[in-house]
Protein backbone atom coordinates (compact mmCIF):
# COMPACT_ATOMS: atom_id res chain seq x y z
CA UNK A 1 0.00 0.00 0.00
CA UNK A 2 1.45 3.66 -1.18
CA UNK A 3 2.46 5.76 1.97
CA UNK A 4 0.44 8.34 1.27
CA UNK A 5 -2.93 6.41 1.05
CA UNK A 6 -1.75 4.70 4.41
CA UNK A 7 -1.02 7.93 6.16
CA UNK A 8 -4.83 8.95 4.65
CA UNK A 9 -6.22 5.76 5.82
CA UNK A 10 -4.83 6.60 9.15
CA UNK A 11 -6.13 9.81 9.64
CA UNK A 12 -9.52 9.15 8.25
CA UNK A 13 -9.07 6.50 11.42
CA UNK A 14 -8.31 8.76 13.71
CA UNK A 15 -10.87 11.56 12.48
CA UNK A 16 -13.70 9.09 12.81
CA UNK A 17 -12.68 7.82 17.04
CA UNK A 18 -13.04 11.87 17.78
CA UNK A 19 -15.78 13.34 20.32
CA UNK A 20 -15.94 16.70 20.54
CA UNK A 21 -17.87 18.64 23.28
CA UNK A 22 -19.32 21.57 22.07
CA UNK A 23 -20.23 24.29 24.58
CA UNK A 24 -23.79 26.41 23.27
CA UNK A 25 -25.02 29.80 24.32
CA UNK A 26 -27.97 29.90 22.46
CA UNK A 27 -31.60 30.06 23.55
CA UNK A 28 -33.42 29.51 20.48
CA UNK A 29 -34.28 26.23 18.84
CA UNK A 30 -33.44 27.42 15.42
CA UNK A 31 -29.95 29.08 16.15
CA UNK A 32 -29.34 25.81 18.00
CA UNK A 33 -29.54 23.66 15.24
CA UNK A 34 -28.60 26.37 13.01
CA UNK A 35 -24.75 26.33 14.71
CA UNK A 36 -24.46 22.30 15.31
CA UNK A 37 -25.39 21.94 11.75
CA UNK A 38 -22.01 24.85 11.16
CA UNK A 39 -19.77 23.21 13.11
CA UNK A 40 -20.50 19.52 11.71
CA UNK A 41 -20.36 20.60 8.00
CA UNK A 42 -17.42 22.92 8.33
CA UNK A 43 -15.16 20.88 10.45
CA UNK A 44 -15.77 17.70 8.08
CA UNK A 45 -16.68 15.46 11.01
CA UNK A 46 -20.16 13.05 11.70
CA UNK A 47 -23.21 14.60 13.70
CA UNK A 48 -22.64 11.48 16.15
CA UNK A 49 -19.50 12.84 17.30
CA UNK A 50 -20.46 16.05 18.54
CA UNK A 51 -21.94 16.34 22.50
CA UNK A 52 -24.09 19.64 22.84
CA UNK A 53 -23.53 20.93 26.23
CA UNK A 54 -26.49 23.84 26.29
CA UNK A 55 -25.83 26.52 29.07
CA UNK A 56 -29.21 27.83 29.20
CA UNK A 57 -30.51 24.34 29.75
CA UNK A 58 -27.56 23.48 31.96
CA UNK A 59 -26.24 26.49 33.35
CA UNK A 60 -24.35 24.56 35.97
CA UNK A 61 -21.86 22.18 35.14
CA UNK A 62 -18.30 21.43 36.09
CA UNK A 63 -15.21 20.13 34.59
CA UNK A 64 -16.32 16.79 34.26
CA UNK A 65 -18.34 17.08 31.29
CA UNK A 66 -15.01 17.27 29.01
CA UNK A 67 -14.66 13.48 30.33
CA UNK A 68 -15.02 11.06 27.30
CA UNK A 69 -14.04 14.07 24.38
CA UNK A 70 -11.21 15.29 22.62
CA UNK A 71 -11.77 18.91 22.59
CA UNK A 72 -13.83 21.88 22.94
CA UNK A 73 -15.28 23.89 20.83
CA UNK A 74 -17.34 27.03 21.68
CA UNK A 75 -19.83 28.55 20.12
CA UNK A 76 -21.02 32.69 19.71
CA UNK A 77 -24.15 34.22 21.71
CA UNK A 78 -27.24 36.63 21.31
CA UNK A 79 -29.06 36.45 23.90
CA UNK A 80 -25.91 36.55 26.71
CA UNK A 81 -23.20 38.89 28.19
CA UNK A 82 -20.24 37.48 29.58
CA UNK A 83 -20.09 40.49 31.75
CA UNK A 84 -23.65 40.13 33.53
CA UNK A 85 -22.84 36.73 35.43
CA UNK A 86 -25.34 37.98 37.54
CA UNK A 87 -27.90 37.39 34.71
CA UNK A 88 -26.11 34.45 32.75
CA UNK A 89 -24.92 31.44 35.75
CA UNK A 90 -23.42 29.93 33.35
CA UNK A 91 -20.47 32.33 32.67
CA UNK A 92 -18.65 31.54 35.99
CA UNK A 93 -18.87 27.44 35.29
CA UNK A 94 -17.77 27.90 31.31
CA UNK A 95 -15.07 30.23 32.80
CA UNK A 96 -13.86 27.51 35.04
CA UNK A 97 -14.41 25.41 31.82
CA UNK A 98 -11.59 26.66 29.95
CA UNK A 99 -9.22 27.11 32.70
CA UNK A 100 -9.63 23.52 33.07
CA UNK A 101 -8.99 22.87 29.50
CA UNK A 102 -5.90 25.05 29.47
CA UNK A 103 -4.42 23.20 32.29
CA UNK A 104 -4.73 19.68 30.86
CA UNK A 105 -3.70 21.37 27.53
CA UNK A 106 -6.88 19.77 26.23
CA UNK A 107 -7.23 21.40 22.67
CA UNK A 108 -9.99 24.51 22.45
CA UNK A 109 -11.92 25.86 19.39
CA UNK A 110 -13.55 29.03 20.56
CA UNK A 111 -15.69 31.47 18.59
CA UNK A 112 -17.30 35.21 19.10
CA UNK A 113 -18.47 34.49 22.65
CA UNK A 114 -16.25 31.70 23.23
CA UNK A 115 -13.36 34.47 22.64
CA UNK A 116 -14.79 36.53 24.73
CA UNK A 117 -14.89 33.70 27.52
CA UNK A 118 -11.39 33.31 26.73
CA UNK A 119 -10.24 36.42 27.43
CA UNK A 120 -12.24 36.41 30.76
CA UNK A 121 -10.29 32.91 31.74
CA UNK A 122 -6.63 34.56 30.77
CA UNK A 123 -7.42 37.53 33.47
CA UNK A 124 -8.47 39.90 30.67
CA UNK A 125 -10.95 41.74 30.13
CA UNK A 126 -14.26 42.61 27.92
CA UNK A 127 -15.89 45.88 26.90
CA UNK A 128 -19.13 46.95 25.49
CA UNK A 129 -20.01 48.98 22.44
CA UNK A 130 -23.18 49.46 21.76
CA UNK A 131 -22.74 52.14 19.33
CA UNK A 132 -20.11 51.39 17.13
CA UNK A 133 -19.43 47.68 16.47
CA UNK A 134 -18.95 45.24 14.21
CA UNK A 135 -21.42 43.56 12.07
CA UNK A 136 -21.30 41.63 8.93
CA UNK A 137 -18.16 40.56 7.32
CA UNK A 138 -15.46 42.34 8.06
CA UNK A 139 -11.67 42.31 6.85
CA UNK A 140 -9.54 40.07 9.20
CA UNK A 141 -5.48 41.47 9.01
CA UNK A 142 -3.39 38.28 9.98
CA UNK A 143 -0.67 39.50 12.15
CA UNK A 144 3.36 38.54 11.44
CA UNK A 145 3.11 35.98 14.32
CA UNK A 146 0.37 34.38 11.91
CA UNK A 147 2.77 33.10 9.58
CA UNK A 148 4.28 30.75 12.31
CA UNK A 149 0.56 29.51 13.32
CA UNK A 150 -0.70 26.01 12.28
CA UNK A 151 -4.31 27.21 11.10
CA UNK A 152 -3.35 30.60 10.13
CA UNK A 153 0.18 30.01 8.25
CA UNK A 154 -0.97 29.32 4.88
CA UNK A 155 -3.99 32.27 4.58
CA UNK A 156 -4.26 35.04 2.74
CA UNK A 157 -2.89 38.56 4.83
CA UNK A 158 -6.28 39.49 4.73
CA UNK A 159 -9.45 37.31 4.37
CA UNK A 160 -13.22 38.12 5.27
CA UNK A 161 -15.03 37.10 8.11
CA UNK A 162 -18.52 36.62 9.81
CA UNK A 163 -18.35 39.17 12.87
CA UNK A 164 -21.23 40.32 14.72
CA UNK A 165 -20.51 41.40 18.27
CA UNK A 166 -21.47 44.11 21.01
CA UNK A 167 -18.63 43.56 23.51
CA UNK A 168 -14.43 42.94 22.70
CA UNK A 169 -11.42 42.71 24.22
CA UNK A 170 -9.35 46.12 23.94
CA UNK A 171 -6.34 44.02 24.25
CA UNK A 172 -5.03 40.60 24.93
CA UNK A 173 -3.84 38.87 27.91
CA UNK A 174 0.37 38.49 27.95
CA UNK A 175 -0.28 34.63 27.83
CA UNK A 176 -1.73 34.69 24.20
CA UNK A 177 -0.09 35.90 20.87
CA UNK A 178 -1.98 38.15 18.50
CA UNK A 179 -3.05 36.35 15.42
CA UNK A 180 -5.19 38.46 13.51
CA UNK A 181 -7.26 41.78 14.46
CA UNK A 182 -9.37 44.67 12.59
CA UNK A 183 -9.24 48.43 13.54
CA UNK A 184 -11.26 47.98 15.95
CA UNK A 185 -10.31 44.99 17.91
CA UNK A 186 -8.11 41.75 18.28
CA UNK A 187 -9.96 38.97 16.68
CA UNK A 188 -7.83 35.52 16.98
CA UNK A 189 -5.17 34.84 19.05
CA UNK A 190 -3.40 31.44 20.72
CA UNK A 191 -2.33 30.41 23.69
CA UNK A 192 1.37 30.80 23.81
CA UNK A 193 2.52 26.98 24.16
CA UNK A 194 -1.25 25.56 24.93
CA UNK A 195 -3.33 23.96 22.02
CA UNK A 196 -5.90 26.20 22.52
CA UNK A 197 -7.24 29.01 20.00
CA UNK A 198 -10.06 32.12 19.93
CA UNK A 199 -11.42 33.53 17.05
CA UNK A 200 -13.77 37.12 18.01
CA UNK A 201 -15.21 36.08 14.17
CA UNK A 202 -17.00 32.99 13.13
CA UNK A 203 -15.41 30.58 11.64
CA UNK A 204 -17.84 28.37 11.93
CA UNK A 205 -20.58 30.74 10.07
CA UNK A 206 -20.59 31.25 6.40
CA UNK A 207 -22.44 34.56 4.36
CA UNK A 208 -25.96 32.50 4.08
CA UNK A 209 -25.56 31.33 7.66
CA UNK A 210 -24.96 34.96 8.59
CA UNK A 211 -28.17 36.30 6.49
CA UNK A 212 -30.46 33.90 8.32
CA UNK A 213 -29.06 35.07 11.97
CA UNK A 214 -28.91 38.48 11.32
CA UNK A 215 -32.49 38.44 10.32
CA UNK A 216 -33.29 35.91 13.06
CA UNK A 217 -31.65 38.96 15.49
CA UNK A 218 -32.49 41.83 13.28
CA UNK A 219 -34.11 43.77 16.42
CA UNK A 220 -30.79 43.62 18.21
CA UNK A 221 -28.67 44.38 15.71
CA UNK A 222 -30.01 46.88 13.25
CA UNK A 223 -32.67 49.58 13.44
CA UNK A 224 -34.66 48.34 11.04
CA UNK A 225 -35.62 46.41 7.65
CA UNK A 226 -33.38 48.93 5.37
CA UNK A 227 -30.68 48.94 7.90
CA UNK A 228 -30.79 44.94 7.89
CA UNK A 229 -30.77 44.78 3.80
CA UNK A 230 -27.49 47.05 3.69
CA UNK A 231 -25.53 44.82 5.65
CA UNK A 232 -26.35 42.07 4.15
CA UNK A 233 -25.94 43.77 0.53
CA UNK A 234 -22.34 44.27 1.79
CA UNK A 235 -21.80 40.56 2.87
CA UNK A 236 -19.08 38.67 1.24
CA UNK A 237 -18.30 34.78 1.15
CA UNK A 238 -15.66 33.64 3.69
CA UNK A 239 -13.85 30.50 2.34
CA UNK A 240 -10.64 31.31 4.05
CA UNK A 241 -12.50 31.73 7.41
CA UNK A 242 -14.78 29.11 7.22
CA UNK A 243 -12.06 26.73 6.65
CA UNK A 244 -10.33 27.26 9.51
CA UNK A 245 -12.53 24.49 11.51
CA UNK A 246 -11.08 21.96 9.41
CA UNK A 247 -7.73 22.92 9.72
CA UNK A 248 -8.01 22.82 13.63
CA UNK A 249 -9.19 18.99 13.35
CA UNK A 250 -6.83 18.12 10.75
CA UNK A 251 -3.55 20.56 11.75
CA UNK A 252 -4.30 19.65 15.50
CA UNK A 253 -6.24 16.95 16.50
CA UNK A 254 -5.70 14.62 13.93
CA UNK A 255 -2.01 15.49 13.81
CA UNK A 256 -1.51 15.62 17.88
């Protein structure tokens, strides 16, 4: 048997054994299924492999859920703020979440308010801008430090991105190194020497995805049906972003 098509057998092997918890902060039914179905089809993996952990349903949990999986992945929010934990129990125990993680150096996918959780777990912290934020599909600049990243290394210096979000980080914690960013905020950074990534975009949301959900959420995000159509007039495709999911099982789970 050629190497190559043992080394593919292998990994098709090893893709197929994984069990991925994936940690939701979303109250609807639709944008439930709506982001499983993202994750599955984007990061090239079986429906059967994926455990939904939903905060909202189980807003208190511990450490022991990651028992039995490979990795986490984290999902965005709408209807949550990481900095009301007064409002949202379920902030403090997915905190505690990924500080677990990052001591076991189990790997981590987080997205939008995964990032933000992220930050939160690093001893950073999280603004809000109400005013003037991000919405639709913004330019991602890849930083030098991307060209030395195992998802980032081989993208484009600047690719578009699905990024809709009310509160960012102003800055990064000194444990992670600055991936990519936009005028207005960081957007992806890694742990420095953990397995463990955060992307303030969506990798895991594509410009149909982001249609649906902005006009799922058009009463928190725009001011009306005109403001809605221009953004989404504006949307590009995301190809470069979207694949990053894949790269993260292939570059680091499948590889580890």
């Amino acid at each position: 048997m050629p190497m190559d098509h043992q080394e593919n057998s292998s990994n098709a092997d090893t893709a197929s054994t994984l069990r991925i918890l994936l940690l939701q902060i979303r109250d609807s039914e639709q944008v439930k299924r709506e982001e499983l179905a993202s994750f599955i089809a984007y990061s090239g993996l079986a429906g059967h492999q994926f455990t939904v952990l939903n905060v909202f349903d189980t807003p208190h949990f511990t450490a022991e859920v990651m028992q039995g999986h490979d990795c986490l992945f984290v999902g965005g929010a709408s209807e949550a703020s990481v900095m009301e934990p007064e409002n949202y129990p379920f902030v403090k125990p997915s905190i505690a979440l990924l500080q677990f993680c990052l001591s076991r150096d189990i790997p981590v996918f987080a997205s939008c308010f995964g990032f933000q959780l992220a930050v939160l777990a690093l001893g950073g912290r999280i603004v809000r801008d109400k005013d003037d934020y991000e919405m639709g599909t913004p330019k991602i600049q890849l930083t030098s430090a991307a060209r030395q990243d195992v998802l980032f290394h081989d993208m484009p210096d600047e690719f578009a991105a699905v990024s809709v979000h009310q509160e960012r980080a102003p800055e990064l914690p000194a444990t992670c190194e600055l991936l990519a960013r936009t005028p207005a905020c960081p957007h992806a950074f890694k742990v420095i020497g953990k397995r463990f990534w955060a992307f303030q975009f969506h990798p895991e949301v594509d410009r149909r995805t982001l249609v649906e959900r902005l006009t799922y959420y058009k009463e928190k995000y725009t001011s009306g049906d005109g403001h809605l159509q221009a953004v989404l007039n504006d949307a590009l495709e995301t190809p470069e972003s979207n694949d990053l999911v894949r790269k993260f099982v292939t570059r680091v789970l499948i590889s580890a």
